[in-house]
Protein backbone atom coordinates (compact mmCIF):
# COMPACT_ATOMS: atom_id res chain seq x y z
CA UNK A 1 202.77 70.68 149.75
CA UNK A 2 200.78 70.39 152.71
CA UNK A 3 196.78 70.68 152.59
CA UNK A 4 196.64 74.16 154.13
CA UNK A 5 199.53 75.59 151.65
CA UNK A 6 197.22 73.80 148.70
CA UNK A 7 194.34 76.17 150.24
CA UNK A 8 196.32 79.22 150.48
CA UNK A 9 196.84 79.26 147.16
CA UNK A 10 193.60 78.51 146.12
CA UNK A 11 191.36 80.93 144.77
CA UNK A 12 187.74 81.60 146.47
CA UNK A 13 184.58 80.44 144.10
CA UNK A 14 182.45 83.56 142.96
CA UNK A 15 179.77 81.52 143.66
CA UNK A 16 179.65 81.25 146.74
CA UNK A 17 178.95 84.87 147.34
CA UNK A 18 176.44 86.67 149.23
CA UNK A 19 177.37 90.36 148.89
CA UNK A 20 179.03 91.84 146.63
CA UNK A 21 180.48 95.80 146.06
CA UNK A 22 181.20 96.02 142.26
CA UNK A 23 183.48 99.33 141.73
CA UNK A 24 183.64 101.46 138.72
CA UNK A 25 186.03 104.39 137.78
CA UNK A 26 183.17 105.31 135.47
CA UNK A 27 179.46 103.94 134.68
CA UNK A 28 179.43 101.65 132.38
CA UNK A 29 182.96 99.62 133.11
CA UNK A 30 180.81 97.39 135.46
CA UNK A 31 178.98 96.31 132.47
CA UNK A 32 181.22 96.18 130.06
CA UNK A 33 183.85 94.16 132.79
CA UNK A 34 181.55 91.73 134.37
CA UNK A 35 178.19 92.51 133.25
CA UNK A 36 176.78 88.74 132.56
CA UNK A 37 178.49 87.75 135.90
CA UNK A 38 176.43 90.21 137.44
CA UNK A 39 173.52 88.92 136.17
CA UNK A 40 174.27 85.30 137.29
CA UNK A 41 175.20 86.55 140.57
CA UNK A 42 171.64 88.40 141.08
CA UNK A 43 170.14 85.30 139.72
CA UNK A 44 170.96 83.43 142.58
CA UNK A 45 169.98 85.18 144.95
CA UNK A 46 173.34 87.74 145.83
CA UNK A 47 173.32 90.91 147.14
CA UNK A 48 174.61 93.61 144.05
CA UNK A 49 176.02 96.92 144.91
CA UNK A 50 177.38 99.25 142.42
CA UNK A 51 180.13 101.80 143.50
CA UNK A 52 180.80 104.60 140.64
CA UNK A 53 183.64 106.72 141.68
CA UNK A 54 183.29 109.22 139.11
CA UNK A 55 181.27 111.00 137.43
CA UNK A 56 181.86 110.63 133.90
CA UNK A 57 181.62 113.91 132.96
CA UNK A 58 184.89 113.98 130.75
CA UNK A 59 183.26 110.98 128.23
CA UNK A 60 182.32 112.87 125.20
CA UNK A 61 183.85 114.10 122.00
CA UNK A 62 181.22 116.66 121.28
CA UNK A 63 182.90 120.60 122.17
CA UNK A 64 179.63 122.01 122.80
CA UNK A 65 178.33 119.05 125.25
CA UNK A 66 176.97 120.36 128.87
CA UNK A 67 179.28 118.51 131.11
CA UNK A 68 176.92 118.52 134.54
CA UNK A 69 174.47 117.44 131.84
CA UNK A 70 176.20 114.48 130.68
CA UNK A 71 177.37 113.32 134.54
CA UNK A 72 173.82 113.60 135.34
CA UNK A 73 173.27 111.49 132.23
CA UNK A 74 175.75 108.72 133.20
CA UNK A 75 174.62 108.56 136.93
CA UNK A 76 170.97 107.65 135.71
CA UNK A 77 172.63 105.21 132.56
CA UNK A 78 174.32 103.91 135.54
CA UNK A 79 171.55 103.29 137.94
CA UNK A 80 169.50 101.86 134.71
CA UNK A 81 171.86 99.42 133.51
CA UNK A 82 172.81 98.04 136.87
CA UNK A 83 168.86 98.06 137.87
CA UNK A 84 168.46 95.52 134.64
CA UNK A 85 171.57 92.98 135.83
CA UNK A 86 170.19 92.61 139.56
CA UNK A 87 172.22 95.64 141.36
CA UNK A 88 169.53 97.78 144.31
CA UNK A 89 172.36 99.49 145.94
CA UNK A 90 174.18 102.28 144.41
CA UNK A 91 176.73 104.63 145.83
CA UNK A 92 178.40 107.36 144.09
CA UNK A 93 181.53 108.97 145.12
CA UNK A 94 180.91 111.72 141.87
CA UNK A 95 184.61 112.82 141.64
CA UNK A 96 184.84 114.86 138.43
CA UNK A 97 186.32 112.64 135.88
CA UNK A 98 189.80 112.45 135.15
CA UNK A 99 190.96 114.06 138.60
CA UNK A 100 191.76 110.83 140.73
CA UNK A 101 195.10 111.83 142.25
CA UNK A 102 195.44 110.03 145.52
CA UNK A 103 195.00 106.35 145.83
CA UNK A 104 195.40 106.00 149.45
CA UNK A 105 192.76 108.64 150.10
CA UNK A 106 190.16 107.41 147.95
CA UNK A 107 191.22 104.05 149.91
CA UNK A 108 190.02 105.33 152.98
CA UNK A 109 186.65 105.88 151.62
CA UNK A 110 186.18 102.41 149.64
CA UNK A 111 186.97 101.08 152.91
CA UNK A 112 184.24 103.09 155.52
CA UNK A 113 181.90 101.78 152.27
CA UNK A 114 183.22 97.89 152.25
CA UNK A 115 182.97 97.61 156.33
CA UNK A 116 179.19 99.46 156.13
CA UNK A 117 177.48 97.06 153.80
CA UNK A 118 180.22 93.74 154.66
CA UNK A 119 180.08 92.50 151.41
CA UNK A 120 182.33 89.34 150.70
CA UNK A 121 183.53 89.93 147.41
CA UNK A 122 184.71 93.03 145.71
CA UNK A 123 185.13 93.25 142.13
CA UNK A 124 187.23 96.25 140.35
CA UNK A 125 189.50 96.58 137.11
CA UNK A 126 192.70 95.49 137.43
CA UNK A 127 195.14 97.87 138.00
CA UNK A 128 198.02 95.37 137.30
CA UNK A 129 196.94 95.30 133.40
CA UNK A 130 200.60 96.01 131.77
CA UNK A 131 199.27 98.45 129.22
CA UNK A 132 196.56 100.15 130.68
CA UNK A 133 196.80 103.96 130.47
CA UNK A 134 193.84 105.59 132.09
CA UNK A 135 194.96 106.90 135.28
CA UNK A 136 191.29 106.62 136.44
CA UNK A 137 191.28 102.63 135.89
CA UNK A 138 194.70 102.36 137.73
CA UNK A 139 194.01 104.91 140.56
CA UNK A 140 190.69 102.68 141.36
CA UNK A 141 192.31 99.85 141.14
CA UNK A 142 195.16 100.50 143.31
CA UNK A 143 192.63 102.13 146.02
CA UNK A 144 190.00 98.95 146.14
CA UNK A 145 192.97 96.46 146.59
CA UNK A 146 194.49 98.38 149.55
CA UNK A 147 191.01 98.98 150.86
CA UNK A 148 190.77 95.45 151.04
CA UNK A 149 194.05 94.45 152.55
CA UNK A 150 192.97 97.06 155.48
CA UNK A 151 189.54 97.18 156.13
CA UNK A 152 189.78 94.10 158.85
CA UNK A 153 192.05 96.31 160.53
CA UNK A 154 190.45 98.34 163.77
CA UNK A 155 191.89 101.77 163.15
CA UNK A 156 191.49 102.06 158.95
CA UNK A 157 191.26 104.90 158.32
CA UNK A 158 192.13 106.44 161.89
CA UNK A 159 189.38 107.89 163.52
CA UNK A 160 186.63 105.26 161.64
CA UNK A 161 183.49 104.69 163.78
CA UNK A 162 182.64 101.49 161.68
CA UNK A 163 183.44 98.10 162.48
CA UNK A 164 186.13 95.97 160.83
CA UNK A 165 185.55 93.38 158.02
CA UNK A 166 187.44 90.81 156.27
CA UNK A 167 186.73 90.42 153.28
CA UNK A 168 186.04 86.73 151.03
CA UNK A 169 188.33 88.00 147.97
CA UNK A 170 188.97 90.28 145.66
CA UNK A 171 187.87 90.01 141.60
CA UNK A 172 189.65 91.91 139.41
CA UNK A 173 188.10 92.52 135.42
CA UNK A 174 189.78 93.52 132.16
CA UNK A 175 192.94 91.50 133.88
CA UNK A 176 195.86 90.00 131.70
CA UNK A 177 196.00 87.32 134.00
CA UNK A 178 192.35 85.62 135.03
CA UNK A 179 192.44 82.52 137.03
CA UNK A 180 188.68 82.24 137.05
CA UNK A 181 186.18 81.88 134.40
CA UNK A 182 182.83 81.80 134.98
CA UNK A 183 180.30 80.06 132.39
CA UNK A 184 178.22 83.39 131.50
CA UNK A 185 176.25 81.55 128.58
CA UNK A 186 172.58 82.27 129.80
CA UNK A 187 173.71 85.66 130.48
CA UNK A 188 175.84 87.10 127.59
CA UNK A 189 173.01 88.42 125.83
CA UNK A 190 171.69 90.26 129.36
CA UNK A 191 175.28 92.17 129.53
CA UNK A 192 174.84 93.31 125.95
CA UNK A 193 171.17 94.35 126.96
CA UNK A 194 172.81 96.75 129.61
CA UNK A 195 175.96 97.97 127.80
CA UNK A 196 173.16 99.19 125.23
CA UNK A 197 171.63 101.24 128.11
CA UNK A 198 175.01 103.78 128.03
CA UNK A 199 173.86 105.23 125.32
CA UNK A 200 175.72 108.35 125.80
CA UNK A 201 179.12 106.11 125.73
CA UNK A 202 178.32 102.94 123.56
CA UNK A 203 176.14 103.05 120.18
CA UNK A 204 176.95 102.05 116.57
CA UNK A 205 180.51 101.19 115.71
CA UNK A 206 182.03 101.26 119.39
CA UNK A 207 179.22 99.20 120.85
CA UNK A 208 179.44 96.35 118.00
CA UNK A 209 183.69 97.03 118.27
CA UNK A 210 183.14 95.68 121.75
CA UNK A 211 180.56 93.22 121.31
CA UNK A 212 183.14 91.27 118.78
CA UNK A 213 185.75 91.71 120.99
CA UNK A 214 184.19 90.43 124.12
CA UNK A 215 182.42 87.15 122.26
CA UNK A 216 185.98 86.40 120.99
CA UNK A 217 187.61 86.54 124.57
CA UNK A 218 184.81 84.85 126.05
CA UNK A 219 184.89 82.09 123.61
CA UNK A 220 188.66 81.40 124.34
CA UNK A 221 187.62 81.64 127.79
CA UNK A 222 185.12 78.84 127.70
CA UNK A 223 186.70 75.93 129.64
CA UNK A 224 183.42 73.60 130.76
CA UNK A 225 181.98 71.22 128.59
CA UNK A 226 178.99 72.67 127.96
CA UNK A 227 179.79 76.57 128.12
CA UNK A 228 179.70 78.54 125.08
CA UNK A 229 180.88 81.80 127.18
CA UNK A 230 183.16 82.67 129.62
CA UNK A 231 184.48 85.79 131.46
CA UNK A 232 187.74 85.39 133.24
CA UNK A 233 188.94 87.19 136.56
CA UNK A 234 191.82 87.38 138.76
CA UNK A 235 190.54 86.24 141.91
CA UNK A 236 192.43 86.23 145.44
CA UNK A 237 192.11 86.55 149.01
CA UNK A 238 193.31 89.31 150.85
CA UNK A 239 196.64 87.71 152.07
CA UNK A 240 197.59 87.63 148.53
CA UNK A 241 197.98 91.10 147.67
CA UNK A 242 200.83 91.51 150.12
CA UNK A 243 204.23 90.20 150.18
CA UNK A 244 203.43 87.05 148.30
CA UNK A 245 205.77 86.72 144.95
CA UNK A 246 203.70 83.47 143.43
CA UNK A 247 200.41 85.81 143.06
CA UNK A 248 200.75 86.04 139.26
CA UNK A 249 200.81 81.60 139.31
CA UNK A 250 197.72 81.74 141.39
């Protein structure tokens, strides 16, 4: 295999970005997803935007909960928690929660956002997760990957006045099938810090439920010598999320 095949297939390095548009179907997935990352990122000196796409509004199990209350709630928990990892830009789309229908739509949209503020990485949940069953997670998903397949093209969406932009790659959290793993030791502790900010969505049993789970993964996800802590992603360029059958061996 020739030397520009080799590079084809070879994933970018988070590092070496200097923008980057972090989307969420709901505040507090960015945290709970890549939340020490972000914090890493920040600390050297990236450019953190949060995208929340909606508005939350549908995460309670109380009948008698206001539910413009609570999406006002999760905006500011969202603001808060991203302010603490390093985010200063923060866009909200604040469709009601659990409506997402169209993923092509709310493509066009990601994609206005992505060639505004030319960021070079995107991050989003993966919508390729085998089991995953909340429509909102796989609707997002779906949207920020062809938003980033298309937003280099000059007419996407038709009648766009902004510019187009190719972007570095595309990160992908809670995937099945991370290629990446990014020593998060100094960090871990910072996520936790910021998942404890939701505090409408994670206190008390749920919050420690996920604090055991997540050390567990990111121990088994600590490769380098001298991490303790992990987190993994599915990282690829653009040309990879079309046509190309080897994208799960990348």
């Amino acid at each position: 295999m020739d030397n520009d095949l080799l590079n084809f297939f070879k994933p970018p390095q988070i590092t070496e970005a200097k923008c980057v548009l972090c989307v969420q179907p709901h505040s507090d997935d960015n945290e709970i997803g890549m939340g020490a990352t972000i914090k890493k990122l920040a600390s050297m000196g990236c450019e953190i935007h949060y995208l929340t796409v909606t508005d939350g509004r549908l995460g309670t199990q109380d009948k008698n909960q206001d539910l413009d209350k609570l999406a006002k709630i999760r905006k500011q928990e969202a603001i808060d928690a991203g302010t603490f990892l390093g985010a200063t830009h923060f866009h909200f789309f604040d469709y009601k929660d659990g409506t997402l229908k169209n993923p092509r739509k709310l493509s066009y949209r990601i994609s206005e956002l992505i060639r505004t503020i030319k960021c070079d990485f995107v991050f989003v949940c993966d919508p390729n997760c085998k089991y995953e069953a909340h429509l909102d997670h796989l609707i997002v998903g779906q949207a920020v990957s062809q938003a980033v397949i298309s937003c280099s093209l000059a007419k996407y969406p038709e009648k766009t006045k902004t510019e187009p932009f190719e972007v570095s790659a595309i990160g992908y959290y809670f995937s099945p099938m991370p290629n990446t793993f990014i020593d998060i030791t100094e960090f871990l502790n910072d996520q936790f810090q910021a998942m404890e900010i939701h505090k409408s969505q994670l206190s008390g049993d749920i919050l420690n439920m996920f604090k055991g789970y997540l050390i567990n993964q990111y121990k088994n996800y600590a490769t380098e010598e001298n991490s303790l802590y992990s987190q993994g992603f599915k990282l690829l360029r653009p040309m990879h999320l079309h046509c190309v059958t080897e994208v799960n061996h990348i």
